[in-house]
C-alpha atoms as a PDB file:
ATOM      1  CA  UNK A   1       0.000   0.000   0.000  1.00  0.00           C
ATOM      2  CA  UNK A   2       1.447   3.601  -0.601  1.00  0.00           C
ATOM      3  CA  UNK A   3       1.031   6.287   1.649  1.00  0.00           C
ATOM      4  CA  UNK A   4       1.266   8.820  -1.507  1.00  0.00           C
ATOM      5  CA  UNK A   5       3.930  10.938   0.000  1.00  0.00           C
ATOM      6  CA  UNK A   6       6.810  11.602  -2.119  1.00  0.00           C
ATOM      7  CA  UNK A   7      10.661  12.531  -1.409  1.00  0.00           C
ATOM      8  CA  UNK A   8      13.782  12.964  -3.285  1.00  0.00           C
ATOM      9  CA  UNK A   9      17.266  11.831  -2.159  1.00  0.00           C
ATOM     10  CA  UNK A  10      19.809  14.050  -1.950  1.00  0.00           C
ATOM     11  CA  UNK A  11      23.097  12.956  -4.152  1.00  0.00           C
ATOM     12  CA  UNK A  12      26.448  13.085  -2.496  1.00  0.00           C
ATOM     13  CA  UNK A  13      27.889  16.296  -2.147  1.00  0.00           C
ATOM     14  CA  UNK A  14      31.755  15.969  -1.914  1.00  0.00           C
ATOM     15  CA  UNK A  15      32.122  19.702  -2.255  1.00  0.00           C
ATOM     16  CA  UNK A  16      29.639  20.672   0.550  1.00  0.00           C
ATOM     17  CA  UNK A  17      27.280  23.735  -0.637  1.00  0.00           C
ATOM     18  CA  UNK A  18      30.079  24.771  -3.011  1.00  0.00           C
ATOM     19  CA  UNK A  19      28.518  25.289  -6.646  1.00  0.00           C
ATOM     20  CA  UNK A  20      31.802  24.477  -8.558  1.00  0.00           C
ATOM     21  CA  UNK A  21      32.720  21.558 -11.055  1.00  0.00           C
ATOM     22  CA  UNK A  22      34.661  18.955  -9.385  1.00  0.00           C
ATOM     23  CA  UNK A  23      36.964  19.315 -11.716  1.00  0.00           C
ATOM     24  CA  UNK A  24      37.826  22.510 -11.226  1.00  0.00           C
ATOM     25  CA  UNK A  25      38.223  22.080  -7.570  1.00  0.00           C
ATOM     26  CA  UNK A  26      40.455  19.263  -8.098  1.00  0.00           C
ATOM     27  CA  UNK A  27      42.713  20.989 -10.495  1.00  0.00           C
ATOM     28  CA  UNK A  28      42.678  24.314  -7.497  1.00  0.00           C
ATOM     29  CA  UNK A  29      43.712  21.487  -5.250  1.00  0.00           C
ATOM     30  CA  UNK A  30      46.471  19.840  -6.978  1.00  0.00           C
ATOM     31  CA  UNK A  31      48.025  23.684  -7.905  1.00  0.00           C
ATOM     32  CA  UNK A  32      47.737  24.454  -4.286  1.00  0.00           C
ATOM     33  CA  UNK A  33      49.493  20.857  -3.324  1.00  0.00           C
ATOM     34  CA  UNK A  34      52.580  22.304  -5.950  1.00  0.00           C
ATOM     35  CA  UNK A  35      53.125  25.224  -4.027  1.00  0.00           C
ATOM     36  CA  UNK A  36      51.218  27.753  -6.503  1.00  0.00           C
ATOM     37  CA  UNK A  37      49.450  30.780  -4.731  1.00  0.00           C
ATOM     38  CA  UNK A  38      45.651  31.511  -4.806  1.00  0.00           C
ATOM     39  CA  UNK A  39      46.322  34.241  -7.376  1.00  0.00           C
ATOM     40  CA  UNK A  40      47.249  32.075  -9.818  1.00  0.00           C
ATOM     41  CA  UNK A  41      45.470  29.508  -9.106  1.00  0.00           C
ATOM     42  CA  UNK A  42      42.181  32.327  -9.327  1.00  0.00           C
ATOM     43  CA  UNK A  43      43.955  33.108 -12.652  1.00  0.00           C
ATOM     44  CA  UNK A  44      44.394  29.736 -13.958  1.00  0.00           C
ATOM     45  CA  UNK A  45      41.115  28.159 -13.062  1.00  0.00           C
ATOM     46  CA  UNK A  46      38.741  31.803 -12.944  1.00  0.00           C
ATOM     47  CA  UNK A  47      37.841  30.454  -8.947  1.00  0.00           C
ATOM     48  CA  UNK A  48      37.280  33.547  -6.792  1.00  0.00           C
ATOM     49  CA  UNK A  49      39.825  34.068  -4.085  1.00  0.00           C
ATOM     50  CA  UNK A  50      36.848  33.535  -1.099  1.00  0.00           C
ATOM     51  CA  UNK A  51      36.167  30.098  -2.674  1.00  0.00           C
ATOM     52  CA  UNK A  52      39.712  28.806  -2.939  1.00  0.00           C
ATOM     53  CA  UNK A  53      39.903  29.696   0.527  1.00  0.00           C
ATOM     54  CA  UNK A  54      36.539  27.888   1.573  1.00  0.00           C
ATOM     55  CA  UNK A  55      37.702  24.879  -0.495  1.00  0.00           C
ATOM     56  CA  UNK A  56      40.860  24.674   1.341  1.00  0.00           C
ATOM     57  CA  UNK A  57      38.864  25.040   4.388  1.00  0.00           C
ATOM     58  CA  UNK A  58      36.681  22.250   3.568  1.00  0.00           C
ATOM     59  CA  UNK A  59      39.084  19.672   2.204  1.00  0.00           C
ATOM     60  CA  UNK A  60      41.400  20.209   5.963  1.00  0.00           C
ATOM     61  CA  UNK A  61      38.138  19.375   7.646  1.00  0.00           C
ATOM     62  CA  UNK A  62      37.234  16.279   5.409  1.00  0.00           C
ATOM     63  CA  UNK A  63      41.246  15.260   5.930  1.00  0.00           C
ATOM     64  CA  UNK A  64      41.247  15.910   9.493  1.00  0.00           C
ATOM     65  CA  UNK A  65      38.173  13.763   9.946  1.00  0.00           C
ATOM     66  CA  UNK A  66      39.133  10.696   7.837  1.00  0.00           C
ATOM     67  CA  UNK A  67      42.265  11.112   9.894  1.00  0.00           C
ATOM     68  CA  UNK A  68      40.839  10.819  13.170  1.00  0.00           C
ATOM     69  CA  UNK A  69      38.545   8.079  12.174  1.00  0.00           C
ATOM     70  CA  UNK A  70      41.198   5.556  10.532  1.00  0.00           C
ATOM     71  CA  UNK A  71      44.106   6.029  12.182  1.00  0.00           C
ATOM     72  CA  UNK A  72      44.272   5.312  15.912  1.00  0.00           C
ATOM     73  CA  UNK A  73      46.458   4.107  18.461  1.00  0.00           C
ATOM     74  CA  UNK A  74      49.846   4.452  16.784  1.00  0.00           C
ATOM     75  CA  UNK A  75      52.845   4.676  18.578  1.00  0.00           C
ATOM     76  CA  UNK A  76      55.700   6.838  16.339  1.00  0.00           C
ATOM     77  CA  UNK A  77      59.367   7.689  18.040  1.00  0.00           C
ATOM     78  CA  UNK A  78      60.034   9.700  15.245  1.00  0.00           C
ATOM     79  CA  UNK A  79      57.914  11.975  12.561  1.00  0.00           C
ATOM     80  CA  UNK A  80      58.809  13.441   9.500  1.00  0.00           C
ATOM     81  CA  UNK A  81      57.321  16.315   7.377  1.00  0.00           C
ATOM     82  CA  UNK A  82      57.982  18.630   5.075  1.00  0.00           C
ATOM     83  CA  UNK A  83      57.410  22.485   4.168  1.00  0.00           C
ATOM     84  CA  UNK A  84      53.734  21.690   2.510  1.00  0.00           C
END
């Protein structure tokens, strides 16, 4: 029997509320990951300056929390990282 309600499933949204191609977040991502600055990375890929931020703000929060959830309980002496 149906009740006759409807509702609509809402699709992953990897990028939060962000309204930008995923590929163009990926390629700001991987510029940012070779060192380049948010100017020309707004240059390169026409993202403003507030949403480069905001994406680099959400991807630390996604990578702190996949962090925190699969990695536990490991005991290091030493730890190594570089400039990035």
């Amino acid at each position: 029997m149906l009740c006759g309600k409807t509702w609509i499933e809402k699709a992953p949204q990897p990028l939060g509320d962000m309204r930008i191609e995923k590929s163009r977040a990926v390629m700001a991502l991987k510029m940012m990951l070779e060192g380049c600055s948010q100017r020309t990375i707004n240059r390169l890929t026409g993202l403003n300056l507030h949403t480069l931020c905001g994406l680099l703000l959400l991807i630390g929060e996604r990578c702190q929390k996949f962090l925190a959830e699969r990695i536990k309980n490991v005991q290091t002496s030493d730890i190594q990282v570089d400039e990035l």
